[in-house]
N, C-alpha and C. Protein backbone atom coordinates (compact mmCIF):
# COMPACT_ATOMS: atom_id res chain seq x y z
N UNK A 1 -8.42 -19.05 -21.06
CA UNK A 1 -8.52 -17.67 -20.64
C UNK A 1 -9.59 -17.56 -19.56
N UNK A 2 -9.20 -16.79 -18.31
CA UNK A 2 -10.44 -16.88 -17.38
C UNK A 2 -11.63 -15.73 -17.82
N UNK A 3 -12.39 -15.58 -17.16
CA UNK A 3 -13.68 -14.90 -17.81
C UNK A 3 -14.18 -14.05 -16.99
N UNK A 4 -14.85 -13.23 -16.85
CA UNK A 4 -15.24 -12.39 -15.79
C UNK A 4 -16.57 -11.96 -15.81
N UNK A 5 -17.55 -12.18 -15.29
CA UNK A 5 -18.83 -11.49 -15.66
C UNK A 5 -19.09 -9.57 -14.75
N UNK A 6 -19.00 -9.07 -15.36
CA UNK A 6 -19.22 -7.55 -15.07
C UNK A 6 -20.78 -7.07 -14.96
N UNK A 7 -21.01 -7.00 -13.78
CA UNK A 7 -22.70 -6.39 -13.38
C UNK A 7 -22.65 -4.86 -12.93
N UNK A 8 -23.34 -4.30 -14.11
CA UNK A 8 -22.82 -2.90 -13.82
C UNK A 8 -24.17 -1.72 -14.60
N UNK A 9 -24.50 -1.16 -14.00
CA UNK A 9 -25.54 -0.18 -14.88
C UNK A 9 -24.98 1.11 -15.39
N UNK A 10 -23.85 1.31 -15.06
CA UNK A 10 -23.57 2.55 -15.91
C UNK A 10 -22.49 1.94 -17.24
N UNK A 11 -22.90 2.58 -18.07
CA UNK A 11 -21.97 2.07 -19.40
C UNK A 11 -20.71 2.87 -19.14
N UNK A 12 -20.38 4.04 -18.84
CA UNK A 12 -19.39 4.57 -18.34
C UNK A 12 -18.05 3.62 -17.67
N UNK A 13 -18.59 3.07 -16.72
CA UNK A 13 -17.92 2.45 -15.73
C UNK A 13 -17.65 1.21 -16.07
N UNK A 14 -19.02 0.74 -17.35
CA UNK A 14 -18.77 -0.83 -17.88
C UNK A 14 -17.77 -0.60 -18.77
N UNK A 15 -17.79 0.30 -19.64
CA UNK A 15 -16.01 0.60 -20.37
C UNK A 15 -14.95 0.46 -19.94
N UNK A 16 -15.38 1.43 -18.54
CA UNK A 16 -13.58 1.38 -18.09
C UNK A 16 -13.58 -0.13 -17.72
N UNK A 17 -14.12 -0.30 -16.97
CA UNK A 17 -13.96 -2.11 -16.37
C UNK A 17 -13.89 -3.14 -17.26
N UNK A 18 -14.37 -2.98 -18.82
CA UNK A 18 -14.18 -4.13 -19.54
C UNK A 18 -12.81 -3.38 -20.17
N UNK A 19 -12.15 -2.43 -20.55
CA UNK A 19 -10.65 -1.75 -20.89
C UNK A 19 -9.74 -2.37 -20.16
N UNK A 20 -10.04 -2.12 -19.21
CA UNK A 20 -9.03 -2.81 -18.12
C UNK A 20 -9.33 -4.26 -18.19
N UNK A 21 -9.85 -4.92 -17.77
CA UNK A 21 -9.57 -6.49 -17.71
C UNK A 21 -9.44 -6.68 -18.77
N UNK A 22 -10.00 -6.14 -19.86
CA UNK A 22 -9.43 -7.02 -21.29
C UNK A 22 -7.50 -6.89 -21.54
N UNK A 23 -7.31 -5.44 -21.35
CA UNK A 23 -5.82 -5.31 -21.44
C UNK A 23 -5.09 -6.00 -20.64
N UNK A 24 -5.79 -6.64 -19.23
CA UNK A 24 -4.77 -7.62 -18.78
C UNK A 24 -5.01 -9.45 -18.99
N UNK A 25 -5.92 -9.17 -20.01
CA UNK A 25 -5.58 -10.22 -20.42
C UNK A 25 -7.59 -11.27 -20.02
N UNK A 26 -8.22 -10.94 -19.50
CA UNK A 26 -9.40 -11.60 -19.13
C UNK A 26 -10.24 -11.36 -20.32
N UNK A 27 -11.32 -12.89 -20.52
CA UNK A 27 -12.35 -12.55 -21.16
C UNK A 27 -13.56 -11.63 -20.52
N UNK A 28 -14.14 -10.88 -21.18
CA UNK A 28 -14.88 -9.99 -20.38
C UNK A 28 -16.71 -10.13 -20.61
N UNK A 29 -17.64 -10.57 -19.65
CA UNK A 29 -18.88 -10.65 -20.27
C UNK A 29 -19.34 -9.26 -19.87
N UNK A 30 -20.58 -8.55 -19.97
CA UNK A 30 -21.13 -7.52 -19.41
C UNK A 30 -22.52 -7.68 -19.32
N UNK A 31 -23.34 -7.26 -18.25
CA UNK A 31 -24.51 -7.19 -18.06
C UNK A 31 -25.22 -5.88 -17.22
N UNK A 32 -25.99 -5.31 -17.96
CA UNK A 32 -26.46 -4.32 -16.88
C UNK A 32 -27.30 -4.00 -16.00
N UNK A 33 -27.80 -4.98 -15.76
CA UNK A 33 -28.26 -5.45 -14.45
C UNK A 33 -28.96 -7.32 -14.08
N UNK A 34 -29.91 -6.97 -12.66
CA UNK A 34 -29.44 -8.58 -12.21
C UNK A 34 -30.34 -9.73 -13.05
N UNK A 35 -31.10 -9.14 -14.37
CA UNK A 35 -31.78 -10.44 -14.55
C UNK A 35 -31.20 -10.70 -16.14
N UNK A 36 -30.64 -9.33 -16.53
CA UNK A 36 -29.38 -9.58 -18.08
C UNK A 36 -28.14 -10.72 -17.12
N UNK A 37 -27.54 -10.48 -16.49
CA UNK A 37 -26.75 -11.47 -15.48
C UNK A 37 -27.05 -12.60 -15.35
N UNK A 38 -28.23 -12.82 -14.65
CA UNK A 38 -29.14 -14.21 -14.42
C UNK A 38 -29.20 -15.35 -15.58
N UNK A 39 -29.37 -14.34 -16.76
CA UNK A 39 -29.94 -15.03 -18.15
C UNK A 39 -28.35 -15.40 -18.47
N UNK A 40 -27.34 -14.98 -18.48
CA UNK A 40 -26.10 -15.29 -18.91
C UNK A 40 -25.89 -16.40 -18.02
N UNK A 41 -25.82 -16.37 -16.95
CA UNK A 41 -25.18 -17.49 -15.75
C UNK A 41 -25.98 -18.69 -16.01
N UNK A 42 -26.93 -18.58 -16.38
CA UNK A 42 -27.79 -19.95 -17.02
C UNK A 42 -26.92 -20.51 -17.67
N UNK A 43 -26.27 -20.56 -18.99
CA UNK A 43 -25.78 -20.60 -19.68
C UNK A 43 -23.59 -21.25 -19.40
N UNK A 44 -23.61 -19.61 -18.87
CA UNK A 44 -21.89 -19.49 -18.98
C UNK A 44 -21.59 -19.59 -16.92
N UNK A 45 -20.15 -20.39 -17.01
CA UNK A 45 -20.23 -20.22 -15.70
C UNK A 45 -18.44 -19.07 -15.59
N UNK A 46 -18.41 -17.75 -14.90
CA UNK A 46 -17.06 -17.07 -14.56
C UNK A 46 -16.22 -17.70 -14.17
N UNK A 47 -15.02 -17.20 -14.25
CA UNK A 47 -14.22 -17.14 -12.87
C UNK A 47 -14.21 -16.06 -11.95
N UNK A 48 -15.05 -15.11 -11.93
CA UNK A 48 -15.41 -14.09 -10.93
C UNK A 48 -16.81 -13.21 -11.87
N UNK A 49 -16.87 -12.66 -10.10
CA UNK A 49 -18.32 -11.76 -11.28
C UNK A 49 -17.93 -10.52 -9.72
N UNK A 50 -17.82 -9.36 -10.83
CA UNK A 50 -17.35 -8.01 -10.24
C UNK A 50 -19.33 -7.48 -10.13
N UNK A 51 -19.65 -7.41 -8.57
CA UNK A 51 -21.23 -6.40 -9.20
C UNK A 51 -21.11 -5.23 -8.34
N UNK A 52 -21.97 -4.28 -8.96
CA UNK A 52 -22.50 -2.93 -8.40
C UNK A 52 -23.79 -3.36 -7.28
N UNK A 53 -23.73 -2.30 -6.55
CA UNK A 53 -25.13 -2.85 -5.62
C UNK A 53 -25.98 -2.47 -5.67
N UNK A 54 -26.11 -0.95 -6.31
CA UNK A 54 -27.29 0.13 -6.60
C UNK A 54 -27.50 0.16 -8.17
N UNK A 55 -28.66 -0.59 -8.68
CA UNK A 55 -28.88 -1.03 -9.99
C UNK A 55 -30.22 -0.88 -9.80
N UNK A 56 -30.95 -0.80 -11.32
CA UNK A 56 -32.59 -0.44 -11.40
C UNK A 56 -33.30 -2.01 -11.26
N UNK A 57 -34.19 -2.14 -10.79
CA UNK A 57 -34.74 -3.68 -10.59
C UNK A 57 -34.16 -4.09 -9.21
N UNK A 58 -33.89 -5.47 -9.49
CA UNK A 58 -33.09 -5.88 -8.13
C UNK A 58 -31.55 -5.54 -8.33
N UNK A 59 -31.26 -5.58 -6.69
CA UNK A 59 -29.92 -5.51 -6.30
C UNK A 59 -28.60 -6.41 -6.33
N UNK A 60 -27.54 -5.64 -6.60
CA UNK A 60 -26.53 -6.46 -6.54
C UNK A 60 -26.24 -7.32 -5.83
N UNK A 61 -26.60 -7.21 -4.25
CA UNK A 61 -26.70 -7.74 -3.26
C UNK A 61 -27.85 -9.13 -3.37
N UNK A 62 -28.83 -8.84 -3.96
CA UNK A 62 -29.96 -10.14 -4.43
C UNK A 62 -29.58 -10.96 -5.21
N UNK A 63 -28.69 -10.44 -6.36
CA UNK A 63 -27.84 -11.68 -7.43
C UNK A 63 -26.65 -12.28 -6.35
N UNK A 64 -25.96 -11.71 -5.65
CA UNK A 64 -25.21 -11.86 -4.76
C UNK A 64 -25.74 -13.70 -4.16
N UNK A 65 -26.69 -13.34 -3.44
CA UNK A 65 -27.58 -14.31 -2.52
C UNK A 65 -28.39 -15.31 -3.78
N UNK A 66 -28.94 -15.16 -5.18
CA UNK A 66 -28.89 -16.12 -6.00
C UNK A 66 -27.71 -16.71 -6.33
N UNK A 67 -26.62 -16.12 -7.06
CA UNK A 67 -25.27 -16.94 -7.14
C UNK A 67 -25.18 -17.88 -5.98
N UNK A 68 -25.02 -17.78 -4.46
CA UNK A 68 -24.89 -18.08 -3.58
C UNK A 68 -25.74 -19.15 -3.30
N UNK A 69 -26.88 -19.08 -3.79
CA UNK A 69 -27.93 -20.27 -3.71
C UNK A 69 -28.25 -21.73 -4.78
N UNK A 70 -27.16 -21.42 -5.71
CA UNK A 70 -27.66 -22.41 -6.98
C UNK A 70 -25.81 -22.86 -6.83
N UNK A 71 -26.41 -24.26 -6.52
CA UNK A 71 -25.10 -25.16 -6.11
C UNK A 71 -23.96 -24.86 -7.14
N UNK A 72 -24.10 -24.96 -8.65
CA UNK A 72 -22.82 -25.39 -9.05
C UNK A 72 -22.24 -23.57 -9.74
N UNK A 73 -23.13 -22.58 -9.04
CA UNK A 73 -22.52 -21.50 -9.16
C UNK A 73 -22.09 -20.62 -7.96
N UNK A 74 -22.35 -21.47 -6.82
CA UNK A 74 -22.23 -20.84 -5.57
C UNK A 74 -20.55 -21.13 -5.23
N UNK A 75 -19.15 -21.18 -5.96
CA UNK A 75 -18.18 -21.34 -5.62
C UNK A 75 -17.23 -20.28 -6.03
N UNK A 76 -18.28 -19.50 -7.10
CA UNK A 76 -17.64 -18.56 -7.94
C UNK A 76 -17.55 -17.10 -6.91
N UNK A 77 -15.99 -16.83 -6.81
CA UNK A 77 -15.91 -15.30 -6.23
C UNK A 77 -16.47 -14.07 -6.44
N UNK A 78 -17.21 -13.36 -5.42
CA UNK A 78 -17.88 -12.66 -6.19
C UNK A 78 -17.35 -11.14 -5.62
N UNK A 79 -16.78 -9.95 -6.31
CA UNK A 79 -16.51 -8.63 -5.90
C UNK A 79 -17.47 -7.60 -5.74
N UNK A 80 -17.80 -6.68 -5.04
CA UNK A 80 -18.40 -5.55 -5.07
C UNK A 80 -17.77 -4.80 -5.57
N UNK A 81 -18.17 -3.48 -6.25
CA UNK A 81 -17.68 -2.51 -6.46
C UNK A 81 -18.65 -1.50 -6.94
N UNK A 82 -18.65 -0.56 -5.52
CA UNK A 82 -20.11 0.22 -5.42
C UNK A 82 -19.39 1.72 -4.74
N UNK A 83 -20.26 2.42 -5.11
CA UNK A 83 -20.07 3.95 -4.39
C UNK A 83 -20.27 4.15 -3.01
N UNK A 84 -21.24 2.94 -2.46
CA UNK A 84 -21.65 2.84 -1.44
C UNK A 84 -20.35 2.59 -0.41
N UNK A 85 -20.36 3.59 0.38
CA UNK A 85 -18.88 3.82 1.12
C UNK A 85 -18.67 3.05 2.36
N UNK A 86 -20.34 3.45 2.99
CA UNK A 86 -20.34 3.08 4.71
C UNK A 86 -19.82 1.62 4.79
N UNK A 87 -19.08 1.28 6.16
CA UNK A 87 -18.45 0.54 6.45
C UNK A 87 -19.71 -0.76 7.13
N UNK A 88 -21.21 -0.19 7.01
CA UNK A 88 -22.26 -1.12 7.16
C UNK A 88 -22.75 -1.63 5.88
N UNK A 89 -22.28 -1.15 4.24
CA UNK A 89 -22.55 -1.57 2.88
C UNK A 89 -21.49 -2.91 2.95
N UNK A 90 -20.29 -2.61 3.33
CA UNK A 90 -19.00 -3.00 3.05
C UNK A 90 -19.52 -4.41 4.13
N UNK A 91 -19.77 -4.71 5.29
CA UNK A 91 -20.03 -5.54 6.03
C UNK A 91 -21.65 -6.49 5.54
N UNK A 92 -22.32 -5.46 4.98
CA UNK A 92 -24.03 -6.50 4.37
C UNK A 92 -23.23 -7.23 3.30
N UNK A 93 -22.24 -6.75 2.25
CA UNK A 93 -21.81 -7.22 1.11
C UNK A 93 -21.07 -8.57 1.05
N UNK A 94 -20.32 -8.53 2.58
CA UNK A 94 -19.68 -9.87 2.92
C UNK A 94 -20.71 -11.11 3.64
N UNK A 95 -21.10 -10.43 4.20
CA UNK A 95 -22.43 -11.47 4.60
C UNK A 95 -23.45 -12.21 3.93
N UNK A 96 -23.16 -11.69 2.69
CA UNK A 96 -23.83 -11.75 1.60
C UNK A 96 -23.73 -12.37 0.86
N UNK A 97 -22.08 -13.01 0.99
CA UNK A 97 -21.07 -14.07 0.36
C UNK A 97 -20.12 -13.62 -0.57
N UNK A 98 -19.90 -12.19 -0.45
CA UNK A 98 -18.72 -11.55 -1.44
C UNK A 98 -17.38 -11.87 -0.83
N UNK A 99 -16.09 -11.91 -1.72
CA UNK A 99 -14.89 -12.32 -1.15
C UNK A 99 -13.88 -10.94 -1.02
N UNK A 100 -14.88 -9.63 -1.48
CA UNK A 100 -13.64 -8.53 -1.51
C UNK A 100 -14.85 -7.51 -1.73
N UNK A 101 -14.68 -6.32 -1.59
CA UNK A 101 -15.35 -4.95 -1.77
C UNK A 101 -14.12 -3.79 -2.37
N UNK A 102 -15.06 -3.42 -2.88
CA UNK A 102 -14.21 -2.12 -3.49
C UNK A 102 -15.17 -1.16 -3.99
N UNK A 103 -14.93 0.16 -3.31
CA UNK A 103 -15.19 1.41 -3.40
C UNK A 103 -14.52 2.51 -4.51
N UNK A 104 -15.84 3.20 -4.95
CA UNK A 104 -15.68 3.39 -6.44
C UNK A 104 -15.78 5.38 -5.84
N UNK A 105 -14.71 5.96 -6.28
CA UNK A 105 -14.07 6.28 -7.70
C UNK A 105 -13.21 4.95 -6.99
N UNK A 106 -12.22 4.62 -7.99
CA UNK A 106 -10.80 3.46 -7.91
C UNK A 106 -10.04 3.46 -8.52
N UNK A 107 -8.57 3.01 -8.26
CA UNK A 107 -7.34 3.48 -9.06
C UNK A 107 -7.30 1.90 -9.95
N UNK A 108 -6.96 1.97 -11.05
CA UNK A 108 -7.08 0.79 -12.18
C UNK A 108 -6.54 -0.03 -10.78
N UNK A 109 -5.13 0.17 -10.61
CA UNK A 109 -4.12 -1.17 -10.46
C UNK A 109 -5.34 -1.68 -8.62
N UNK A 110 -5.97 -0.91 -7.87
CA UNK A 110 -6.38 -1.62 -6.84
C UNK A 110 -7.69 -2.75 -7.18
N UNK A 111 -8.56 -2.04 -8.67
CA UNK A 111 -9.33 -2.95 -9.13
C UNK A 111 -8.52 -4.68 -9.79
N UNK A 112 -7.55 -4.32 -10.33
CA UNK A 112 -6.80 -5.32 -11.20
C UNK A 112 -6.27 -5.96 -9.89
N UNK A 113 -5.69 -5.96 -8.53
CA UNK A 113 -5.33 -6.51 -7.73
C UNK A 113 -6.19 -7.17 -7.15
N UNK A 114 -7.68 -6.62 -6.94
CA UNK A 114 -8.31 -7.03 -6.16
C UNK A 114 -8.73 -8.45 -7.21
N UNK A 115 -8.88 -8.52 -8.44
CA UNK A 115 -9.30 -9.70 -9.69
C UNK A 115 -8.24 -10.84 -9.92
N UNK A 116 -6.74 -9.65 -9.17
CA UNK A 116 -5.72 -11.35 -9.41
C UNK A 116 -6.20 -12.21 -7.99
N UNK A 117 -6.40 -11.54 -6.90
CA UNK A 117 -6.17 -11.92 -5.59
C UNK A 117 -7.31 -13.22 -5.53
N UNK A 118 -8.43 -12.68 -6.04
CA UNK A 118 -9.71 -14.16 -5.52
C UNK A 118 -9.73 -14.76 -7.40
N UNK A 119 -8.68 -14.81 -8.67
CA UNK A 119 -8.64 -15.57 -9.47
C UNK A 119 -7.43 -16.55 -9.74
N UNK A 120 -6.49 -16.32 -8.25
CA UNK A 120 -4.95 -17.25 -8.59
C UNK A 120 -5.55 -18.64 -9.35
């Protein structure tokens, strides 16, 4: 079963997002922010990690650039999915080493597309 790590500070949004991937079938981890994350990835390695970018402590964007920096976790796809709209969030996020962005409110099936697309 593939796995998903979910970086997310609102529990709201960590519901719907672990509802949904569990019903299609993914194991689901959750963390609510980047150093509950950190402490898991020690440990467990995803097949994707969905993060928010506006979180208390450091940023999504900073776990972003750690994943990215520690060799045998820097292969893992990583999604945004932030409120943050501007098309200069959407461009720092890829530079950043993300493989997809997605802008939140969101319709289930564009989140679930965007999780088959970088987990074939």
């Amino acid at each position: 079963m593939k796995n998903i790590l979910v970086v997310e500070d609102g529990h709201a949004e960590q519901r719907i997002m672990n509802a949904l991937l569990t019903q299609a079938g993914f194991e689901v981890a959750l963390a609510s922010n980047v150093d509950e994350a950190w402490q898991w990835l020690e440990t467990n390695i995803p097949n994707l990690v969905i993060l928010d970018i506006v979180m208390p402590g450091k940023s999504g964007l900073e776990l972003c650039r750690m994943i990215q920096g520690k060799t045998e976790l820097s292969q893992i796809p990583i999604v945004f999915c932030s409120s943050k709209s501007e098309e200069f969030d959407r461009f720092w996020a890829m530079r950043q080493g993300a493989k997809a962005y997605l802008i939140k409110p969101y319709a289930p099936k564009e989140l679930l597309d965007m999780v088959y697309q970088q987990i074939r």
